[in-house]
Protein backbone atom coordinates (compact mmCIF):
# COMPACT_ATOMS: atom_id res chain seq x y z
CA UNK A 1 0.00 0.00 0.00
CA UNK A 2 1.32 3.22 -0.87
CA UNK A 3 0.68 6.66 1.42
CA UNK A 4 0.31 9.70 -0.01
CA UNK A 5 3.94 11.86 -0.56
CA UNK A 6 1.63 15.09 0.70
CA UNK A 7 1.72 14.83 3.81
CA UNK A 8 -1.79 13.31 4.98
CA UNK A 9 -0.78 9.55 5.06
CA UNK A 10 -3.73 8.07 3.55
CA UNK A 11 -3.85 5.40 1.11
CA UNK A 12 -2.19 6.73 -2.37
CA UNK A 13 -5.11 5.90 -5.19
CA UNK A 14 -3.47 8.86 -7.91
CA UNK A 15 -0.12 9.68 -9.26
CA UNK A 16 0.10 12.45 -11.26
CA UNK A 17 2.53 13.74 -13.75
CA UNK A 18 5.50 14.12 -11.87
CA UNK A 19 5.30 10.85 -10.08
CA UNK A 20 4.00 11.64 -6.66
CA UNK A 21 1.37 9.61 -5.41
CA UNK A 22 -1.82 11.22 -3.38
CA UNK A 23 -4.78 10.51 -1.96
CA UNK A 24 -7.00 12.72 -4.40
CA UNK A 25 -7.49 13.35 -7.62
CA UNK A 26 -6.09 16.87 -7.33
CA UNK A 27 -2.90 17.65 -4.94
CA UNK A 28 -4.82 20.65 -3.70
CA UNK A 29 -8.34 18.36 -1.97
CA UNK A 30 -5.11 17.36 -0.06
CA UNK A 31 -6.28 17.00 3.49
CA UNK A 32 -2.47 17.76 4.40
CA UNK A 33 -2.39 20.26 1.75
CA UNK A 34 -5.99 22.18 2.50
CA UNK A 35 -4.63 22.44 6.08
CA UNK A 36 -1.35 24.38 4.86
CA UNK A 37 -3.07 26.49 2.50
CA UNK A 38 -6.12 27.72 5.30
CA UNK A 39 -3.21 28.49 7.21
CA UNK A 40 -1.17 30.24 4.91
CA UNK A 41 -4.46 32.57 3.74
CA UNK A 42 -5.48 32.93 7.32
CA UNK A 43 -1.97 34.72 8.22
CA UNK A 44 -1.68 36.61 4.84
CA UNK A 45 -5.73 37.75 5.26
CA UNK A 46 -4.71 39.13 8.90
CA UNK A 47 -1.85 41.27 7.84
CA UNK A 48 -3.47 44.72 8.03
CA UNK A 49 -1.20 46.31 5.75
CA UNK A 50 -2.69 43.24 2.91
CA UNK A 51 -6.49 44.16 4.28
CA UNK A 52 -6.22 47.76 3.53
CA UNK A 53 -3.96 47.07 0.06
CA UNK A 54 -7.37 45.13 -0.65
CA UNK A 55 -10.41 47.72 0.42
CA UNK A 56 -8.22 50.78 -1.07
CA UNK A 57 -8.30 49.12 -4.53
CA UNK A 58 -11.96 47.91 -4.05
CA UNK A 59 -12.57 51.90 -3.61
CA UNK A 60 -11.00 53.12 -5.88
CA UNK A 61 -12.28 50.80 -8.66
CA UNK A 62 -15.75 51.17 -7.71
CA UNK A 63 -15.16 55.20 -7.07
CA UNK A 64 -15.31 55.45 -10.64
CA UNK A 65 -17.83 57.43 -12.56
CA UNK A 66 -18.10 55.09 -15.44
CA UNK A 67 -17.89 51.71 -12.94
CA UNK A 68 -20.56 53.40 -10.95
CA UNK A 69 -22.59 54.27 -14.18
CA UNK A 70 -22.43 50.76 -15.14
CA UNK A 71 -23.53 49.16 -12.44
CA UNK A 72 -26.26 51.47 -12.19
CA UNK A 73 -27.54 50.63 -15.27
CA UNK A 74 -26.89 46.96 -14.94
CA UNK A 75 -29.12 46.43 -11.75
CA UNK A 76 -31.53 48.91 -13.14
CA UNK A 77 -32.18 46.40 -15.92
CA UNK A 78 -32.07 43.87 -14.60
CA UNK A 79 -34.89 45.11 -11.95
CA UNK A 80 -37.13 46.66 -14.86
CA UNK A 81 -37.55 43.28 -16.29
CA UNK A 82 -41.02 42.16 -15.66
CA UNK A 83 -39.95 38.52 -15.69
CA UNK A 84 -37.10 39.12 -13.27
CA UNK A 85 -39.71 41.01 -10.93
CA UNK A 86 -42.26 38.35 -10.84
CA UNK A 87 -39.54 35.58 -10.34
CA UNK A 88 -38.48 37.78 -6.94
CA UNK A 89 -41.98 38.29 -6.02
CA UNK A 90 -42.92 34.33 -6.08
CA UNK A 91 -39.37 33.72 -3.83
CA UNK A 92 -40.23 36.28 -1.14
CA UNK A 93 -43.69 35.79 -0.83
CA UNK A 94 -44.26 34.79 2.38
CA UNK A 95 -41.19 35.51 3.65
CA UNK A 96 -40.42 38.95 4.61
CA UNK A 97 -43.76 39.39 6.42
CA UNK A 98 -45.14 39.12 9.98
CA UNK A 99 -44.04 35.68 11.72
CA UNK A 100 -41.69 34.77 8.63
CA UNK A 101 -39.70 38.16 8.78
CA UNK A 102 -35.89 36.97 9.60
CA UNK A 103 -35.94 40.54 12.09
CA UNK A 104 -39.29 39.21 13.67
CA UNK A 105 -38.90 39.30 17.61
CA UNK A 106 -42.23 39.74 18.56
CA UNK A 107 -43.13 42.95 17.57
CA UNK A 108 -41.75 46.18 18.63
CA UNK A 109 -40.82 46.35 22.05
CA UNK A 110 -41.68 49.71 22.63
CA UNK A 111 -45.46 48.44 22.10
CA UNK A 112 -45.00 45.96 24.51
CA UNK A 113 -43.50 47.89 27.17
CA UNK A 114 -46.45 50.75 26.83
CA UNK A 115 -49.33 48.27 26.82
CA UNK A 116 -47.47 46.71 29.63
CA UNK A 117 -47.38 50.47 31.66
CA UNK A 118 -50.99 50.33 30.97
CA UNK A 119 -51.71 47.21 32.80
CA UNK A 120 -49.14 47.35 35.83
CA UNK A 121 -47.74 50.50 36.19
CA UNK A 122 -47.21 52.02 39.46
CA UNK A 123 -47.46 55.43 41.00
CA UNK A 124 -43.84 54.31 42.64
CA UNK A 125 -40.74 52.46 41.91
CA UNK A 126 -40.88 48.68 42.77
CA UNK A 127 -37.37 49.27 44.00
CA UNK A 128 -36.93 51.96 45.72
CA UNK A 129 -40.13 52.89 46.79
CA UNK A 130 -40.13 56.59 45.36
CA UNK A 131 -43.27 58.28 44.51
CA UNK A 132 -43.93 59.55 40.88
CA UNK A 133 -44.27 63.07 41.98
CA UNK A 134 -40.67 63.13 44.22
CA UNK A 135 -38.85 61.24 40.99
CA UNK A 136 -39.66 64.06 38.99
CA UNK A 137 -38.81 66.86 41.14
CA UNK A 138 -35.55 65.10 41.57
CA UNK A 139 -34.87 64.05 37.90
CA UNK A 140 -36.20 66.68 35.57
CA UNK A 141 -35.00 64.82 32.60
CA UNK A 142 -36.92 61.72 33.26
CA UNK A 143 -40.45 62.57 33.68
CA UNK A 144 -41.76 58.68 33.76
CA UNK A 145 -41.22 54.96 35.16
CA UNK A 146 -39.80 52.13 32.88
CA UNK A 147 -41.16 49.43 33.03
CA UNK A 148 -39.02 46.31 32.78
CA UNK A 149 -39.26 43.10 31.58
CA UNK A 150 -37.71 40.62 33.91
CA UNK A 151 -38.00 36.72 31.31
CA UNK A 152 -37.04 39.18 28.50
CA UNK A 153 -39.70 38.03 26.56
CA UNK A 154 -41.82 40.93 25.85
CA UNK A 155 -45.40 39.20 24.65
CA UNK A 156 -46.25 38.02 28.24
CA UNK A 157 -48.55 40.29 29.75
CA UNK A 158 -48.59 39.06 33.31
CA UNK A 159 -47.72 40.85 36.36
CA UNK A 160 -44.92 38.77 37.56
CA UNK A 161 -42.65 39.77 34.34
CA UNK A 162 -42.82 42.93 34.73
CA UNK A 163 -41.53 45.80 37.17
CA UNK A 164 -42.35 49.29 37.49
CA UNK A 165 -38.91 50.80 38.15
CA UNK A 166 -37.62 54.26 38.32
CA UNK A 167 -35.00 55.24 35.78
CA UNK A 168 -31.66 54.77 38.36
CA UNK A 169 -33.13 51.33 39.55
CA UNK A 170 -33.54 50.53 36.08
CA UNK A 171 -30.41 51.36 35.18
CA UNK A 172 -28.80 49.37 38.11
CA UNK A 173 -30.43 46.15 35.99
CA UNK A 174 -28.38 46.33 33.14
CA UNK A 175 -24.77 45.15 33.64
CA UNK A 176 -21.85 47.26 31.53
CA UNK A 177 -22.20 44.59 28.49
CA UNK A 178 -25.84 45.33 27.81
CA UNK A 179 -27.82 42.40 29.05
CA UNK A 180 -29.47 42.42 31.87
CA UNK A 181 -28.67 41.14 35.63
């Protein structure tokens, strides 16, 4: 049995042209080969000097009046087409909308919050027992309670998931990173 001269040690099933023996049918589906070359891109793709070689030519090639013209005129005829129209209507329908939407999360959580004020908000903070009335005198800038969600999910309605807090106990929720406590 021979084992292929690339490095992997698998069975050899091809030799090519200059008499090396491999596991594939091309040197480069190499598993010992794929590995170097990943590697090899992954350094030369981190080099910032490379990145910004890259994005600086990408600007100014697509900076141009005549490329920007072009493409212009491209996608705008490609879009008029009545064909190409109905062919993206029939693949999106259904999708973008309501439950289906890929940003769907339940609605906007502004609406939730308010219609949750509605039903359990309090003349004083859950925390630290302020009135409404002293909370504004002392914060001019916040005239109101949030109200917060404790599960995070903002479509149940029910008393126990949500709080009635002043804006510096609500704030005192929310750790540095943005989630909550």
């Amino acid at each position: 049995m021979r084992k292929c001269e690339y490095g992997c040690g698998q069975e050899a099933l091809f030799q090519f042209k200059n008499r090396r023996w491999c596991c594939s049918e091309n040197a480069n589906f190499c598993p010992a080969i794929r590995k170097k070359n990943s590697e090899t891109n992954l350094l030369v793709q981190n080099k910032s000097e490379i990145r910004l070689k890259k994005s600086f030519a990408a600007k100014i090639a697509n900076s141009k009046p005549e490329v920007k013209a072009k493409i212009s005129d491209a996608m705008k005829v490609a879009n008029s087409k009545p064909e190409t129209r109905r062919k993206k209507s029939v693949a999106m329908k259904g999708k973008n909308s309501g439950f289906n939407c890929y940003a769907w999360r339940g609605g906007l959580t502004g609406w939730w919050h308010v219609k949750a004020k509605e039903l359990f908000g309090k003349p004083f903070c859950e925390e630290c027992k302020i009135s409404l009335e002293e909370h504004k005198l002392k914060f001019q800038k916040y005239k109101n309670f949030d109200m917060h969600c404790i599960s995070k999910d903002y479509t149940i309605l029910e008393q126990w998931n949500w709080r009635c807090l002043c804006r510096k106990c609500h704030w005192k929720t929310f750790d540095r990173k943005g989630g909550a406590r």
